[in-house]
Protein backbone atom coordinates (compact mmCIF):
# COMPACT_ATOMS: atom_id res chain seq x y z
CA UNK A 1 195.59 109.92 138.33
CA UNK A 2 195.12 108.30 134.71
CA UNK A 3 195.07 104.21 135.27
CA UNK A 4 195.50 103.06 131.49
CA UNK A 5 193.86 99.90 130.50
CA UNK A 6 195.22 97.36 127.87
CA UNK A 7 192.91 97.05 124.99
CA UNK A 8 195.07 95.42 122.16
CA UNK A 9 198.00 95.65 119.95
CA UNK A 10 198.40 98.26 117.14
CA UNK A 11 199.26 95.47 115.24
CA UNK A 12 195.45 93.91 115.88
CA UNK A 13 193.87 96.98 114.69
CA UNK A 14 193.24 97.06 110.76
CA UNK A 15 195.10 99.91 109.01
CA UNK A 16 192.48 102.12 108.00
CA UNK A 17 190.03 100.77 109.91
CA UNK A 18 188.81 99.94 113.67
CA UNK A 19 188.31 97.71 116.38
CA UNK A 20 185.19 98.10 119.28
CA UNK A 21 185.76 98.03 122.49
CA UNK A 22 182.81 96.38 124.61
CA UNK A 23 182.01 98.06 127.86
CA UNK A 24 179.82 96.96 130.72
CA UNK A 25 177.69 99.88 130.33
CA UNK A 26 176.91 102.18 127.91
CA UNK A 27 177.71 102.05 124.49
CA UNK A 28 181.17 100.35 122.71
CA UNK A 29 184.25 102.69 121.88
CA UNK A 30 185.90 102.16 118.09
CA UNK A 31 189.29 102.45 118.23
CA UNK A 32 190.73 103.14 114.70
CA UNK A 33 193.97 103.39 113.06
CA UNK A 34 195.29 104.97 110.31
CA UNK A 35 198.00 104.75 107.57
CA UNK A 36 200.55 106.06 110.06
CA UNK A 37 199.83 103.92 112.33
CA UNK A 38 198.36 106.72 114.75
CA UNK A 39 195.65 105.66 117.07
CA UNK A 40 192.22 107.57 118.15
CA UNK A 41 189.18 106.25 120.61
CA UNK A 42 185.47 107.41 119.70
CA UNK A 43 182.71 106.76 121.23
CA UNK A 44 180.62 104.25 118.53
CA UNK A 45 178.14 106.24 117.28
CA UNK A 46 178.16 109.11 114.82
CA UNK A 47 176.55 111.96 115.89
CA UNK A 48 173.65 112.65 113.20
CA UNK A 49 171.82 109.25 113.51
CA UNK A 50 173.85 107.26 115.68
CA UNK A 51 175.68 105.07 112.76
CA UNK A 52 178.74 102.70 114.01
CA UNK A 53 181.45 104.83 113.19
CA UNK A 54 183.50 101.39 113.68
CA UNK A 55 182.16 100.20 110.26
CA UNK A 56 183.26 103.58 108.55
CA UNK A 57 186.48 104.30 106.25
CA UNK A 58 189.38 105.80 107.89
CA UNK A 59 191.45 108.15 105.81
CA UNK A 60 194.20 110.68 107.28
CA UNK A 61 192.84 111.70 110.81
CA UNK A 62 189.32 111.11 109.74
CA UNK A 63 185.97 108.81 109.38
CA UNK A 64 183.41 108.44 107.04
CA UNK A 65 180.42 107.42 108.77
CA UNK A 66 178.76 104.11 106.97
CA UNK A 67 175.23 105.38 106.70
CA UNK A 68 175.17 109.47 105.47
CA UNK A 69 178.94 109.32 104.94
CA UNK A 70 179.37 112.16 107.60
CA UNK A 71 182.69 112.76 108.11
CA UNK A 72 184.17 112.50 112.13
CA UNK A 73 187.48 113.95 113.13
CA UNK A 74 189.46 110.87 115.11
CA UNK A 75 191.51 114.05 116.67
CA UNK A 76 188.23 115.75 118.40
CA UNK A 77 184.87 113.63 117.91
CA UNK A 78 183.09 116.27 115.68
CA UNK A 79 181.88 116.09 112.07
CA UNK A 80 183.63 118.34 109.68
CA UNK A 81 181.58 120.96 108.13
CA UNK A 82 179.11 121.69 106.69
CA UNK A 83 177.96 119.03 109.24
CA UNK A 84 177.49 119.86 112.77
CA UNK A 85 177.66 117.33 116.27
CA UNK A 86 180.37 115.16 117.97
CA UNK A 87 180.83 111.77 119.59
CA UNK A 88 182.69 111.65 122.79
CA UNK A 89 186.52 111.28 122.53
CA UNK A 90 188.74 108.84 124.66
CA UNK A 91 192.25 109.36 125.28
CA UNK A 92 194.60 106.60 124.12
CA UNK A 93 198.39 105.79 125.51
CA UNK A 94 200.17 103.53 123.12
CA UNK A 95 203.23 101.70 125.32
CA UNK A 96 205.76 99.36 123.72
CA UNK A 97 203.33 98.61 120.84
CA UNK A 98 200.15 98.03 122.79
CA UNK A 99 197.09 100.38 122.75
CA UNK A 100 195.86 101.92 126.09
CA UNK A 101 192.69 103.24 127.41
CA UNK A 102 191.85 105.75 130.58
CA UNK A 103 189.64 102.81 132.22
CA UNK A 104 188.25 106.07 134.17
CA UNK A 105 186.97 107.52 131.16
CA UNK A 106 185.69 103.53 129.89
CA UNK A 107 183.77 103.65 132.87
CA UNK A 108 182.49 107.25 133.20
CA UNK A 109 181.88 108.78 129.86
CA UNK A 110 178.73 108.95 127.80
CA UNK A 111 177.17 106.36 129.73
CA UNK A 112 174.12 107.94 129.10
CA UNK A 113 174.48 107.99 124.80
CA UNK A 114 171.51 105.74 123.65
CA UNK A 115 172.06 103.08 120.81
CA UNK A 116 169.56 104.07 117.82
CA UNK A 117 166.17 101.89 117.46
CA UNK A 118 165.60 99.97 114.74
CA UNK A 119 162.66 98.16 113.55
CA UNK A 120 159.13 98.28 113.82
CA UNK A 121 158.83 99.77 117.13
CA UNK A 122 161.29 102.68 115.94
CA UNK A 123 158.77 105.02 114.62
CA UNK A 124 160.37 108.19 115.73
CA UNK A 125 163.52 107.19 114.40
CA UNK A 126 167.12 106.89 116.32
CA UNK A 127 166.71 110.18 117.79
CA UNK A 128 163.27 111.05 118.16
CA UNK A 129 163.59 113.05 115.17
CA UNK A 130 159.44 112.57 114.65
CA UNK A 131 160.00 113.17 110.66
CA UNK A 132 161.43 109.97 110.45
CA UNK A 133 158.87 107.58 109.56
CA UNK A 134 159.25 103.97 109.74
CA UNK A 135 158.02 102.70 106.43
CA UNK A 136 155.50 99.88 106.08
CA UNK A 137 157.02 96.23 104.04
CA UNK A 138 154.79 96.54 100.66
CA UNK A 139 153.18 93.27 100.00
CA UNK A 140 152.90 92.37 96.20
C-alpha cells in the first residue's frame, strides 16, 4: 500500500524549473515542473558525473543537466541519446493542487547513490573515473 507524503504545492514549484526535497538519508529528490504544469520526482543527481539536476533547465518532459548539459527524461530518469545512464525515478500523486510523494520510496530508494567529491581530496573525480585529474591552483 502506497502512503503519499505532502511535499508542496504546484503552485511553489517554479515553472520550468525544480524544487529539492531533503531526505534523512541518502541523497535529495528534485521535483520539477513544466510549462503544463505536469510534475516529475528524480533522484538529484545526473547520471554522468553526478550534477544537481535541480539546477538544470526544464523544457517539455525533459532536463538539461547544469554541468555537460546532458539531457534527463522527467518521464523515466535516463539521458536521451547519444548519452547513456539514469537517475532513480519517484512516483508523484498530485491531490487538490498539492504535490505527493510515495514516503516508501523517500525512504527506500537509492539510498546508497553517493554525492560527487569535490575539492582537493577528489582526485579520482565524482565517480572514480581515475582520468579525472584534480588540477593544481597555478600561482603567478
Amino acid at each position: 500500500m502506497t502512503e503519499w507524503k505532502k511535499i508542496c504545492l504546484v503552485t511553489d514549484i517554479p515553472v520550468l524549473g525544480a524544487r529539492r526535497v531533503a531526505r534523512s538519508r541518502g541523497l535529495d529528490v528534485a521535483v520539477f515542473r513544466n510549462d503544463q504544469d505536469q510534475v516529475f520526482a528524480l533522484l538529484d543527481r545526473c547520471p554522468h558525473k553526478g550534477g544537481p539536476l535541480s539546477q538544470g533547465i526544464v523544457f517539455g518532459t525533459s532536463v538539461a543537466c547544469p554541468l555537460h548539459n546532458w539531457t534527463i527524461d522527467l518521464d523515466g530518469g535516463c539521458a536521451k541519446a547519444p548519452d547513456e545512464g539514469c537517475t532513480q525515478k519517484f512516483s508523484v500523486q498530485i491531490t487538490g493542487g498539492a504535490v505527493h510523494l510515495d514516503s516508501i520510496e523517500l525512504a527506500t530508494l537509492a539510498l546508497d547513490v553517493q554525492a560527487p567529491r569535490a575539492g582537493p581530496g577528489a582526485s579520482t573525480g565524482a565517480t572514480g573515473d581515475e582520468s579525472f585529474a584534480v588540477q593544481t591552483p597555478h600561482t603567478a
